[in-house]
N, C-alpha and C. Protein backbone atom coordinates (compact mmCIF):
# COMPACT_ATOMS: atom_id res chain seq x y z
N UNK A 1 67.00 41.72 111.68
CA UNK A 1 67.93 41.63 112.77
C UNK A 1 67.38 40.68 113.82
N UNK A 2 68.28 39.88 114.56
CA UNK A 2 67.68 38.89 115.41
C UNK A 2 68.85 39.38 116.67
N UNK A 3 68.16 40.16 117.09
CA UNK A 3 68.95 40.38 118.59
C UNK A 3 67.67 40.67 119.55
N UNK A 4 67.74 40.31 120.54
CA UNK A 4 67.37 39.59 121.83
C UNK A 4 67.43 40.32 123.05
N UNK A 5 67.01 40.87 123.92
CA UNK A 5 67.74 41.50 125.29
C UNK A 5 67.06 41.20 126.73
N UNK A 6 67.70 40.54 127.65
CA UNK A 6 67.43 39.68 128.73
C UNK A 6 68.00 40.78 129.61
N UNK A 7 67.15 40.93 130.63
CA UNK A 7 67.24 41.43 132.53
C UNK A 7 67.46 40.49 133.57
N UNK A 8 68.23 40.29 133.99
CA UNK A 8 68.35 39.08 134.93
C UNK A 8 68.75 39.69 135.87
N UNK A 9 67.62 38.91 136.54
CA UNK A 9 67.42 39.68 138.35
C UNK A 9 68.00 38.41 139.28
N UNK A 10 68.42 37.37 138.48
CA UNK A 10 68.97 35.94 139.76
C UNK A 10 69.34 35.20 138.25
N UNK A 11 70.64 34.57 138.18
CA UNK A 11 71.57 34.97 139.72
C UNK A 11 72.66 36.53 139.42
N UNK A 12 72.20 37.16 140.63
CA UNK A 12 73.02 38.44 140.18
C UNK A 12 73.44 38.78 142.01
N UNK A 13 74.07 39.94 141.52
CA UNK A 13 75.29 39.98 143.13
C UNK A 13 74.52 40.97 144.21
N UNK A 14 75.09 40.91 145.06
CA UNK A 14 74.24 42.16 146.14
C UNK A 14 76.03 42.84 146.49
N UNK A 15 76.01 43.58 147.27
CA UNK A 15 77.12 44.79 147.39
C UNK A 15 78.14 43.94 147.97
N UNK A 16 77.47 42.86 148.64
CA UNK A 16 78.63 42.00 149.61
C UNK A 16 79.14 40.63 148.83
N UNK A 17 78.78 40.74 147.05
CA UNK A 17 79.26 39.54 146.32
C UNK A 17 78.34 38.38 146.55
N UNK A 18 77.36 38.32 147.35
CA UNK A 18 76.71 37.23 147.69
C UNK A 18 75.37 37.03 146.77
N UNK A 19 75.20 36.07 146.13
CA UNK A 19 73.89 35.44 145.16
C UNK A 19 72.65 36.02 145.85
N UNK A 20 71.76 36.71 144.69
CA UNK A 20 70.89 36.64 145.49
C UNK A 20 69.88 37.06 144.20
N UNK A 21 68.58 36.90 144.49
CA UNK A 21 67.59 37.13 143.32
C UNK A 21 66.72 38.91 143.76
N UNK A 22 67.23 39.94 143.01
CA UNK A 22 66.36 41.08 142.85
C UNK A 22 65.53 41.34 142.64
N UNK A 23 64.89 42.53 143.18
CA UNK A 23 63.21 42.88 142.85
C UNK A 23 63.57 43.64 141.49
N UNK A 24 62.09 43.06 140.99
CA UNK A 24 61.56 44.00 139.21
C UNK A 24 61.29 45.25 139.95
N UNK A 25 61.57 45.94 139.12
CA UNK A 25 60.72 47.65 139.11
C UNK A 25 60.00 47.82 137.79
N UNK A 26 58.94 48.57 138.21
CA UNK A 26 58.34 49.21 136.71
C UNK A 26 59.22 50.08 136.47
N UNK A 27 59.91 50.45 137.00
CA UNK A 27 60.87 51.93 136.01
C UNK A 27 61.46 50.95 134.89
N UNK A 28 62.39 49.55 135.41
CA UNK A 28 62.96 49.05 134.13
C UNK A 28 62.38 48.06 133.33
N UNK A 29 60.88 48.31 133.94
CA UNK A 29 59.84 47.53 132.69
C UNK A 29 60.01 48.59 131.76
N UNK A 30 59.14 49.77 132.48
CA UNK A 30 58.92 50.81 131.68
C UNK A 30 60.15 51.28 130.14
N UNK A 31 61.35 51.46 131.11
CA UNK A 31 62.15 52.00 130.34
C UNK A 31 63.29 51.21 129.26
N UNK A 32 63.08 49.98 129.78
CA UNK A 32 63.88 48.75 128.94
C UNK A 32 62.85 48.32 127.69
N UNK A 33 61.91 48.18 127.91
CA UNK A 33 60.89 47.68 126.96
C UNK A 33 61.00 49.64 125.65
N UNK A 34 60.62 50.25 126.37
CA UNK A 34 61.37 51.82 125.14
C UNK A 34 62.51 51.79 124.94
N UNK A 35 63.30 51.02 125.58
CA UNK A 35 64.49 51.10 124.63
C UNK A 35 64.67 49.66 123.78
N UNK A 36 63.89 48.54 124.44
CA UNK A 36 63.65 47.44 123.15
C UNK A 36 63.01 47.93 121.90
N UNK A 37 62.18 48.61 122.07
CA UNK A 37 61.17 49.14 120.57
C UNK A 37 62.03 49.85 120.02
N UNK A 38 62.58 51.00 120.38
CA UNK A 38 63.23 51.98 120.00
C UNK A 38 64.76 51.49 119.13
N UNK A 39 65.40 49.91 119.86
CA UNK A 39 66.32 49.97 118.81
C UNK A 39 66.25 48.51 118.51
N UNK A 40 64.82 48.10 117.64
CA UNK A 40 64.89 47.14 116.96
C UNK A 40 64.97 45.85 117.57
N UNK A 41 64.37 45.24 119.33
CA UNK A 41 64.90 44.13 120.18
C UNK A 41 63.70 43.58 119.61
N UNK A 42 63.68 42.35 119.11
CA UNK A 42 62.65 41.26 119.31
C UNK A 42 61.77 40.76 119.67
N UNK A 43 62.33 40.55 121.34
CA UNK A 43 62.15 40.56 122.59
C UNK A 43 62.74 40.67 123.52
N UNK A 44 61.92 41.19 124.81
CA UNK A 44 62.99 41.98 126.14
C UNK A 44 62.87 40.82 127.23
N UNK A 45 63.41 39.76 127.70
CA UNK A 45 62.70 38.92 128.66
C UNK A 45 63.43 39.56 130.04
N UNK A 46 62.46 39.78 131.16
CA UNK A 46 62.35 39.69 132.34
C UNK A 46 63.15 38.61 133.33
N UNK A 47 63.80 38.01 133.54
CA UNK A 47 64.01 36.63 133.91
C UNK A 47 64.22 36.59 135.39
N UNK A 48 63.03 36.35 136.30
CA UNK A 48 63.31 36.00 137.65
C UNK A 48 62.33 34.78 138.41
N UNK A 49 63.47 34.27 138.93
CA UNK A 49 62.73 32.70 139.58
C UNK A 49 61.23 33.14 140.86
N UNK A 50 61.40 34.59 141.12
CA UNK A 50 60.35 34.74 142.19
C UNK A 50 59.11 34.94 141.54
N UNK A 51 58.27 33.95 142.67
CA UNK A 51 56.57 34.02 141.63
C UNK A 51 55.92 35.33 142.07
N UNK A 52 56.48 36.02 143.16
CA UNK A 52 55.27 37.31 143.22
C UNK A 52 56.27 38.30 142.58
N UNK A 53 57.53 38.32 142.30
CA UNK A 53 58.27 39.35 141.37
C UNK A 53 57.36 39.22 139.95
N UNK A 54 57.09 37.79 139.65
CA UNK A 54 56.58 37.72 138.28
C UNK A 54 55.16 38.28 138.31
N UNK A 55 54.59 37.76 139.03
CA UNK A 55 53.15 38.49 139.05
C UNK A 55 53.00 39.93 139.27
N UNK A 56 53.96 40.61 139.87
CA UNK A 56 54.43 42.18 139.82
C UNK A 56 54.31 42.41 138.51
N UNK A 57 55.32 41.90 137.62
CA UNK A 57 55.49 42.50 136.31
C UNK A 57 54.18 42.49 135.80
N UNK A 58 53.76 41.22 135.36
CA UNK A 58 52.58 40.63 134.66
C UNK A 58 51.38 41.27 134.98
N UNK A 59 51.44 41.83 136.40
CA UNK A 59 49.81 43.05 136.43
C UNK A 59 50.23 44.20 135.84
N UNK A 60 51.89 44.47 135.73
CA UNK A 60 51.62 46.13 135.26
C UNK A 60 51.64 45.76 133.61
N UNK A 61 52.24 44.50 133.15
CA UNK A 61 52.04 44.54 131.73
C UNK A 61 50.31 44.19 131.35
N UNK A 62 49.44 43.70 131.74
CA UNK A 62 48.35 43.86 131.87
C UNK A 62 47.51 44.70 131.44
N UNK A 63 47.92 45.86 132.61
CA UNK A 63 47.47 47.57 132.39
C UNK A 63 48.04 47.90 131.56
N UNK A 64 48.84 47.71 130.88
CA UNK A 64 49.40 48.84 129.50
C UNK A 64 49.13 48.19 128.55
N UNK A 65 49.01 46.80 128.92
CA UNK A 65 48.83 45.88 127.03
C UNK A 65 47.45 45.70 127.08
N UNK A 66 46.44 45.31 128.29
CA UNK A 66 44.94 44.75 128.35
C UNK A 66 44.51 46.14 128.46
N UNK A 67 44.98 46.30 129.85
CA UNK A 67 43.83 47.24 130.84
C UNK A 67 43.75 48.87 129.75
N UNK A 68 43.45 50.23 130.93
CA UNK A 68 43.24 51.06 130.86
C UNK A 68 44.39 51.72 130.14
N UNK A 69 45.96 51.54 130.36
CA UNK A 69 46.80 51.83 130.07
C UNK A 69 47.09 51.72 128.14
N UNK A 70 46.55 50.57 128.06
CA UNK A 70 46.70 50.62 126.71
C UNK A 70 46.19 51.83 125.61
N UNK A 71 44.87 52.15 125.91
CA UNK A 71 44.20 53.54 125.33
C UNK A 71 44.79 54.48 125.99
N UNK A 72 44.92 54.53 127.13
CA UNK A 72 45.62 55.49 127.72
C UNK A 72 46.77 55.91 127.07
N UNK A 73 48.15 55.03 126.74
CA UNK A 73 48.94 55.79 126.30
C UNK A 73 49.44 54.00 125.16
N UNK A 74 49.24 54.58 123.70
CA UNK A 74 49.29 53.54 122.78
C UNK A 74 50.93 53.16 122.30
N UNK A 75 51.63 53.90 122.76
CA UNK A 75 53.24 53.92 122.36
C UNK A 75 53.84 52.80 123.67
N UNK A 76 53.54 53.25 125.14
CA UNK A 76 53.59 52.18 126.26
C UNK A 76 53.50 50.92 125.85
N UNK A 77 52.35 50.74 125.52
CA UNK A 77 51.51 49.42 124.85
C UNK A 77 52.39 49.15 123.89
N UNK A 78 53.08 49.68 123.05
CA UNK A 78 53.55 49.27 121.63
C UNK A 78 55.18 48.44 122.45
N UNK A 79 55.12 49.37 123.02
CA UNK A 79 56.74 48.53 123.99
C UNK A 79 56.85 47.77 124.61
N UNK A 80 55.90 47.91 126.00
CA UNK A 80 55.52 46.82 126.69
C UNK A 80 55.11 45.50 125.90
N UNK A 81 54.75 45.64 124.93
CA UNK A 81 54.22 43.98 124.32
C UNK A 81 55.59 43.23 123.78
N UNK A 82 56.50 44.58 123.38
CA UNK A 82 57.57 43.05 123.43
C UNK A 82 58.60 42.55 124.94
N UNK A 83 58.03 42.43 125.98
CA UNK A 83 58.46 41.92 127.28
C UNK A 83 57.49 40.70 127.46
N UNK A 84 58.48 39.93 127.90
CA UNK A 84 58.48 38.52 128.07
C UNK A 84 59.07 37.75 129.37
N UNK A 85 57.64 37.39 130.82
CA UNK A 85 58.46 37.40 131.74
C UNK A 85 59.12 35.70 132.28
N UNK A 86 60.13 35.07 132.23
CA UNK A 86 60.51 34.01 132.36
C UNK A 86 61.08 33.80 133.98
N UNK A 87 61.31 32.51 134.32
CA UNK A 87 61.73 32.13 135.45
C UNK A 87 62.97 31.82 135.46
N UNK A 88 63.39 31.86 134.39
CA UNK A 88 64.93 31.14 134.22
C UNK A 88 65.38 31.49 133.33
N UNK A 89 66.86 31.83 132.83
CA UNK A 89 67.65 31.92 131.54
C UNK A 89 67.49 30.87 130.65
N UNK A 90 67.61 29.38 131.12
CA UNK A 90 67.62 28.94 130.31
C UNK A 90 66.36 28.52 129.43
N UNK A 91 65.17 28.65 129.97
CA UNK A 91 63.58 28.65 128.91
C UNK A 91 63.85 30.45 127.77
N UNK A 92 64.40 31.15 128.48
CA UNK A 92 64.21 32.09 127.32
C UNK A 92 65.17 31.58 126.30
N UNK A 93 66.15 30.87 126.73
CA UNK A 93 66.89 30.55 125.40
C UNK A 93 66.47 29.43 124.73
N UNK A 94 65.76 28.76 125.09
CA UNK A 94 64.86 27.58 124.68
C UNK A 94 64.02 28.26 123.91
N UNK A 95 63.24 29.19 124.07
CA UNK A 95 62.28 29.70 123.23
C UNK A 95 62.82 30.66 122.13
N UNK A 96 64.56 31.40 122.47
CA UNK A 96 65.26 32.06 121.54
C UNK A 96 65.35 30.94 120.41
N UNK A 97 65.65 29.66 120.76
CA UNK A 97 66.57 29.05 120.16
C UNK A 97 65.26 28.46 119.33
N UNK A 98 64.21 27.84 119.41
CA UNK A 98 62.49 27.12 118.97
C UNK A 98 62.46 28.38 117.90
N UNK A 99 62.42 29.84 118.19
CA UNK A 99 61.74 30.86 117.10
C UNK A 99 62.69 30.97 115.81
N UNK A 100 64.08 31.03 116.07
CA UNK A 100 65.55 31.30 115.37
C UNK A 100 65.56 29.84 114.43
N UNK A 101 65.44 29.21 115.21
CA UNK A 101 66.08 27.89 114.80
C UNK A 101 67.79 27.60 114.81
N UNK A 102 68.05 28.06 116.09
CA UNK A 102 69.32 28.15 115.95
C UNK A 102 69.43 28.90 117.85
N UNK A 103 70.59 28.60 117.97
CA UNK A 103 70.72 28.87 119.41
C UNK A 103 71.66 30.35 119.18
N UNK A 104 71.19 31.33 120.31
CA UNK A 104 71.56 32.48 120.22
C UNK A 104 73.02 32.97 120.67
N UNK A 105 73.96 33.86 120.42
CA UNK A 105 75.20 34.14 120.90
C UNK A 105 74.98 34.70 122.19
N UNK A 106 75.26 34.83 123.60
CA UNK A 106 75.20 34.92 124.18
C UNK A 106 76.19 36.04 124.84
N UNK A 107 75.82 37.31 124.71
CA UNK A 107 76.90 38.80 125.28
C UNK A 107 76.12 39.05 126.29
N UNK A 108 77.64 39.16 126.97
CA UNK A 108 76.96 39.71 128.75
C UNK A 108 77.74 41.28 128.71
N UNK A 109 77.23 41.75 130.02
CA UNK A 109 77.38 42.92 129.86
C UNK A 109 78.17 43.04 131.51
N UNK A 110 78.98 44.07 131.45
CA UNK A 110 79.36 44.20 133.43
C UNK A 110 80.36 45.06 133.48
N UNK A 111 79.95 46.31 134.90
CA UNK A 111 80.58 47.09 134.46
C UNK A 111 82.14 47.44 134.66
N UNK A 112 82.81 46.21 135.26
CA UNK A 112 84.03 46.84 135.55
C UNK A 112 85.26 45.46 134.90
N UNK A 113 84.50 44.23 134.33
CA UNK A 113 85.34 43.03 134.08
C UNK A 113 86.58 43.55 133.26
N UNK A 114 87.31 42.82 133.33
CA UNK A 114 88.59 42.97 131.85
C UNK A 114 88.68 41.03 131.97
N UNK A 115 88.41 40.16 131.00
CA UNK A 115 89.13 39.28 130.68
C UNK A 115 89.32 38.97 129.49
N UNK A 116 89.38 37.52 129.04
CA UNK A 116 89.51 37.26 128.11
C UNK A 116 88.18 37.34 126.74
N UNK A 117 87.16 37.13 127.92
CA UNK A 117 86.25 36.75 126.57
C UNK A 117 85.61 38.27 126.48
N UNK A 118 86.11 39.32 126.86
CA UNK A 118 85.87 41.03 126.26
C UNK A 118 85.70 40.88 125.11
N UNK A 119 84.60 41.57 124.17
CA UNK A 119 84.84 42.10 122.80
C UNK A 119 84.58 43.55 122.93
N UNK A 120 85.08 44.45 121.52
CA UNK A 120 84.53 45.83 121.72
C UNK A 120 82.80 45.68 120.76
N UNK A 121 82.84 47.27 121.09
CA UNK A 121 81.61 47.05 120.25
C UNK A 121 81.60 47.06 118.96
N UNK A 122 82.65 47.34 118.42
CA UNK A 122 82.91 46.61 116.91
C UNK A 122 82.72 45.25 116.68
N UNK A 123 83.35 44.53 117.35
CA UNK A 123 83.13 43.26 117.47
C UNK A 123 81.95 42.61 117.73
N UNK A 124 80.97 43.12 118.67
CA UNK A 124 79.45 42.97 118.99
C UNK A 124 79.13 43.40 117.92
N UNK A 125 78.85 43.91 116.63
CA UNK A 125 78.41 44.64 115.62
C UNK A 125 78.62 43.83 114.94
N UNK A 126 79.72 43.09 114.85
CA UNK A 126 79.84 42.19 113.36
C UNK A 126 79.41 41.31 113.53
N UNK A 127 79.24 40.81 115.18
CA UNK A 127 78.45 39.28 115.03
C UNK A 127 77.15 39.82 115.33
N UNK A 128 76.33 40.46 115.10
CA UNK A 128 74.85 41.09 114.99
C UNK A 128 75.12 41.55 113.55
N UNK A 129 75.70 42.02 112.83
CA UNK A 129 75.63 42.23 111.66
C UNK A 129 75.65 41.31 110.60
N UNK A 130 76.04 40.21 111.38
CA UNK A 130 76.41 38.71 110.40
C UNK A 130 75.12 37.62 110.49
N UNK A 131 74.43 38.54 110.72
CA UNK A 131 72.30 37.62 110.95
C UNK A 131 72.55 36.29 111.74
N UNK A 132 73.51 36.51 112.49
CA UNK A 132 73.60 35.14 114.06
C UNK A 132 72.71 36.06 114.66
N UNK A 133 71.91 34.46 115.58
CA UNK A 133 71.28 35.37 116.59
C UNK A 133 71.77 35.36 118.00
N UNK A 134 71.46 36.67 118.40
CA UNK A 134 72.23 37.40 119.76
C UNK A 134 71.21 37.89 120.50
N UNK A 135 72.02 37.52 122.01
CA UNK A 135 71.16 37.67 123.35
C UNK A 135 72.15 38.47 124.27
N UNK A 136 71.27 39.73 124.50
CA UNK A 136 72.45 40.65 125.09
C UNK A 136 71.91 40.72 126.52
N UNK A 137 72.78 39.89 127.49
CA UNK A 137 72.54 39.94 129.22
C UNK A 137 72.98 40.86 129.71
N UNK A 138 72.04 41.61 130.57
CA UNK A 138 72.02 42.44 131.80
C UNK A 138 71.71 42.21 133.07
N UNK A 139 72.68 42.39 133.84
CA UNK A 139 72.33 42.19 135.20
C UNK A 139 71.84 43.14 136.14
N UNK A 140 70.72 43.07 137.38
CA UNK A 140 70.70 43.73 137.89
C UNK A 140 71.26 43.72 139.26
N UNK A 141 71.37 44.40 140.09
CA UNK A 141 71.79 44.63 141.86
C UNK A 141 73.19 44.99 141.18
N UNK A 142 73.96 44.13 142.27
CA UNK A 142 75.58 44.11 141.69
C UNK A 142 76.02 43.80 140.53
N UNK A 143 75.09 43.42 139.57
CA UNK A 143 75.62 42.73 138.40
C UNK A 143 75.63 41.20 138.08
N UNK A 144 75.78 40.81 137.17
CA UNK A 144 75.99 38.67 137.06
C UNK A 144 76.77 38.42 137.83
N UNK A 145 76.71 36.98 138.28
CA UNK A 145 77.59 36.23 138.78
C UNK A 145 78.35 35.53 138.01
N UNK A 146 79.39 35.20 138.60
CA UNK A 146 80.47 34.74 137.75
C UNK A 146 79.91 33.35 136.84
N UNK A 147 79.25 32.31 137.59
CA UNK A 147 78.36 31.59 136.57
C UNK A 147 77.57 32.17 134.92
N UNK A 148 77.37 32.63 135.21
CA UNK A 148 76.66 33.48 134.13
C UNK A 148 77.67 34.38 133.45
N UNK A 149 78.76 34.74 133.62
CA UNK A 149 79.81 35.50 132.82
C UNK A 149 80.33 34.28 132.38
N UNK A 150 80.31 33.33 132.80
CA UNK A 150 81.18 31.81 132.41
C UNK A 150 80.59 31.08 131.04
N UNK A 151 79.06 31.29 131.63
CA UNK A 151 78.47 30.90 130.76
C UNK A 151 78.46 31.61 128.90
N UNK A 152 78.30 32.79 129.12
CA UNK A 152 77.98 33.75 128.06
C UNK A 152 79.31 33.45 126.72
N UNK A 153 79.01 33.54 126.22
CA UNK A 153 79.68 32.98 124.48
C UNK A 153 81.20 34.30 124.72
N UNK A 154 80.67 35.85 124.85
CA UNK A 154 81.58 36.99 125.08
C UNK A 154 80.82 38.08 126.19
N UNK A 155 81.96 38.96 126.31
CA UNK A 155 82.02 39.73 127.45
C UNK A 155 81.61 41.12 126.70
N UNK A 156 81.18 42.19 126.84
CA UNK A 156 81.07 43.12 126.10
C UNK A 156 81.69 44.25 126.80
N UNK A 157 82.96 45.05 126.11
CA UNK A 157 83.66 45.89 126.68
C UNK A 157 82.73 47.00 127.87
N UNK A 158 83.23 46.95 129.43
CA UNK A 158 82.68 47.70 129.93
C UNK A 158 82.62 49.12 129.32
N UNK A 159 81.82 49.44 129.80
CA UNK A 159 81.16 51.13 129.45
C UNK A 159 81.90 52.33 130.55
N UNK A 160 83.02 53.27 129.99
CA UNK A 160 83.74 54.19 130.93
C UNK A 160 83.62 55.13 130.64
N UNK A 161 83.23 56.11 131.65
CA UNK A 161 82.91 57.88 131.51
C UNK A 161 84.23 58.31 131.98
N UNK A 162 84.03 59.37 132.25
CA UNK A 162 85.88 60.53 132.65
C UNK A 162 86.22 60.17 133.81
N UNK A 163 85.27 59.62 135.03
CA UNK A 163 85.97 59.71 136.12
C UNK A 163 85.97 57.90 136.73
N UNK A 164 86.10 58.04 137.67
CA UNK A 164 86.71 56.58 138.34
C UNK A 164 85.28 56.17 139.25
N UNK A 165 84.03 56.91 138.85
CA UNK A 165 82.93 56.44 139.33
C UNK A 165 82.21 55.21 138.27
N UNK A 166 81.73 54.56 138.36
CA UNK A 166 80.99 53.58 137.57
C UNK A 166 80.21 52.49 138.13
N UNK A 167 78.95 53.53 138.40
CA UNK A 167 77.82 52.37 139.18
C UNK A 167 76.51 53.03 138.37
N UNK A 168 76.47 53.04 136.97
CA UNK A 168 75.23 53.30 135.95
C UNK A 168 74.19 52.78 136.09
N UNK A 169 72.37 52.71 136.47
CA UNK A 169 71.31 51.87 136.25
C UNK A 169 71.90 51.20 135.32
N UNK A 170 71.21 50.07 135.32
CA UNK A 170 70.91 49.20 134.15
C UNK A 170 70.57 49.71 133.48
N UNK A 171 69.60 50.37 133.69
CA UNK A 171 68.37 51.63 132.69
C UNK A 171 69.78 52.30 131.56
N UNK A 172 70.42 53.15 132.58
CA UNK A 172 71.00 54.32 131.55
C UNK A 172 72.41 53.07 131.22
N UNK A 173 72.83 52.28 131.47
CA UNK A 173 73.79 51.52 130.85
C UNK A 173 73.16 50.38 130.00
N UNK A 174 72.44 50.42 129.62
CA UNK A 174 71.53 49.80 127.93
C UNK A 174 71.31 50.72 127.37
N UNK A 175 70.82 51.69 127.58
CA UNK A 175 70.69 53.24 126.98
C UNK A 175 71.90 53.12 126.17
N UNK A 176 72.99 53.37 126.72
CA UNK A 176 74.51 53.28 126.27
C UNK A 176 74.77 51.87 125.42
N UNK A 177 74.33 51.28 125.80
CA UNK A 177 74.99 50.40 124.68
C UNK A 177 74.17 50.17 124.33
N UNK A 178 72.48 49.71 123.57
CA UNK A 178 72.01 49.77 122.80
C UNK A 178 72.18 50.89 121.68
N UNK A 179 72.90 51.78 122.47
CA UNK A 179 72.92 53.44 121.13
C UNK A 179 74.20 52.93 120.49
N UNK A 180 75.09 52.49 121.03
CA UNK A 180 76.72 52.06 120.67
C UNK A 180 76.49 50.84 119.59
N UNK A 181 75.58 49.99 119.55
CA UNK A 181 75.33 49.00 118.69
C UNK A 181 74.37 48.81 118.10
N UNK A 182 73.63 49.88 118.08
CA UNK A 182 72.51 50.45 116.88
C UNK A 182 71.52 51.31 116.32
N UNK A 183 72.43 52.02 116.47
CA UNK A 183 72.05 53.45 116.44
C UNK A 183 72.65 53.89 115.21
N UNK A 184 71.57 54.59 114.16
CA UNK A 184 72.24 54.84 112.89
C UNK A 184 73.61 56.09 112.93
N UNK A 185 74.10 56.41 113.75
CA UNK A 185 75.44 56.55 113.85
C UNK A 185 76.47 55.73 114.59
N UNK A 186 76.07 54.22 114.67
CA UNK A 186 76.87 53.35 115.55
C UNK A 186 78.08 53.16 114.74
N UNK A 187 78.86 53.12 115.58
CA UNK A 187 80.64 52.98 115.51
C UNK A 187 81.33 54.52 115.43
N UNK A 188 80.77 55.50 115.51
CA UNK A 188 81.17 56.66 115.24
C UNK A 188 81.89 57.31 116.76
């Protein structure tokens, strides 16, 4: 399987629609990189233009892949090593595209869009099932900017619970759709 999964912290929205580049957390080092291992990602890239956001990441991946952390807890380590922290979207797809030999499909994710370039997750399934390679974008703060939804190949059907609330982490909305598109009961 050649699927891919990108965090993009810039360019993504703040509450007032306005561009702006987000801080990393270790929670969604921590917990994005276990859910890269856990369902088969490649690699997880990080992608933010700020140099002390990057050096944030890069000391805590350090401690879990170099330092103390690694003996400490060997499953951390096993996850954390596939995160990859970039400055830009477009070098991770440069380096998607150098390993593949082939440039990757590009699914964004967001939680409230309806347009045209929506697929369901059936549809995300068949073009991951058809050995193209795929890069599944996540945004953090408010979500992508419309540049970056423009950009992306398809849209991936937002994610809806029972009520008319829908402001999910990133964390628990990859949770959700990594389980929806590969998870040995996916499509069910």
């Amino acid at each position: 399987m050649r699927l891919y999964m990108g965090l993009l912290h810039y360019p993504v929205y703040n509450k007032r629609r306005q561009t702006i580049a987000s801080a990393v957390t270790s929670m969604d080092l921590h917990d994005l990189s276990r859910l890269a291992r856990t369902y088969g990602i490649k690699t997880f890239y990080v992608v933010t233009p700020l140099e002390d956001q990057q050096r944030f990441a890069e000391r805590i991946l350090d401690h879990w892949i170099k330092g103390y952390g690694a003996t400490y807890n060997p499953h951390r380590k096993e996850a954390l090593e596939l995160v990859r922290i970039a400055s830009a979207l477009d070098i991770t797809i440069r380096e998607i595209t150098a390993e593949e030999g082939e440039a990757p499909v590009l699914i964004a994710t967001d939680a409230s869009r309806r347009d045209a370039k929506i697929i369901t997750y059936r549809g995300a399934m068949g073009i991951i099932d058809s050995g193209k390679v795929v890069y599944l974008l996540f945004g953090t703060g408010w979500g992508l900017t419309e540049s970056m939804i423009k950009r992306a190949d398809c849209l991936l059907d937002p994610i809806e619970g029972v009520s008319d609330y829908n402001h999910l982490s990133v964390r628990a909305a990859a949770a959700v759709i990594l389980d929806r598109l590969m998870s040995r009961d996916r499509g069910v």
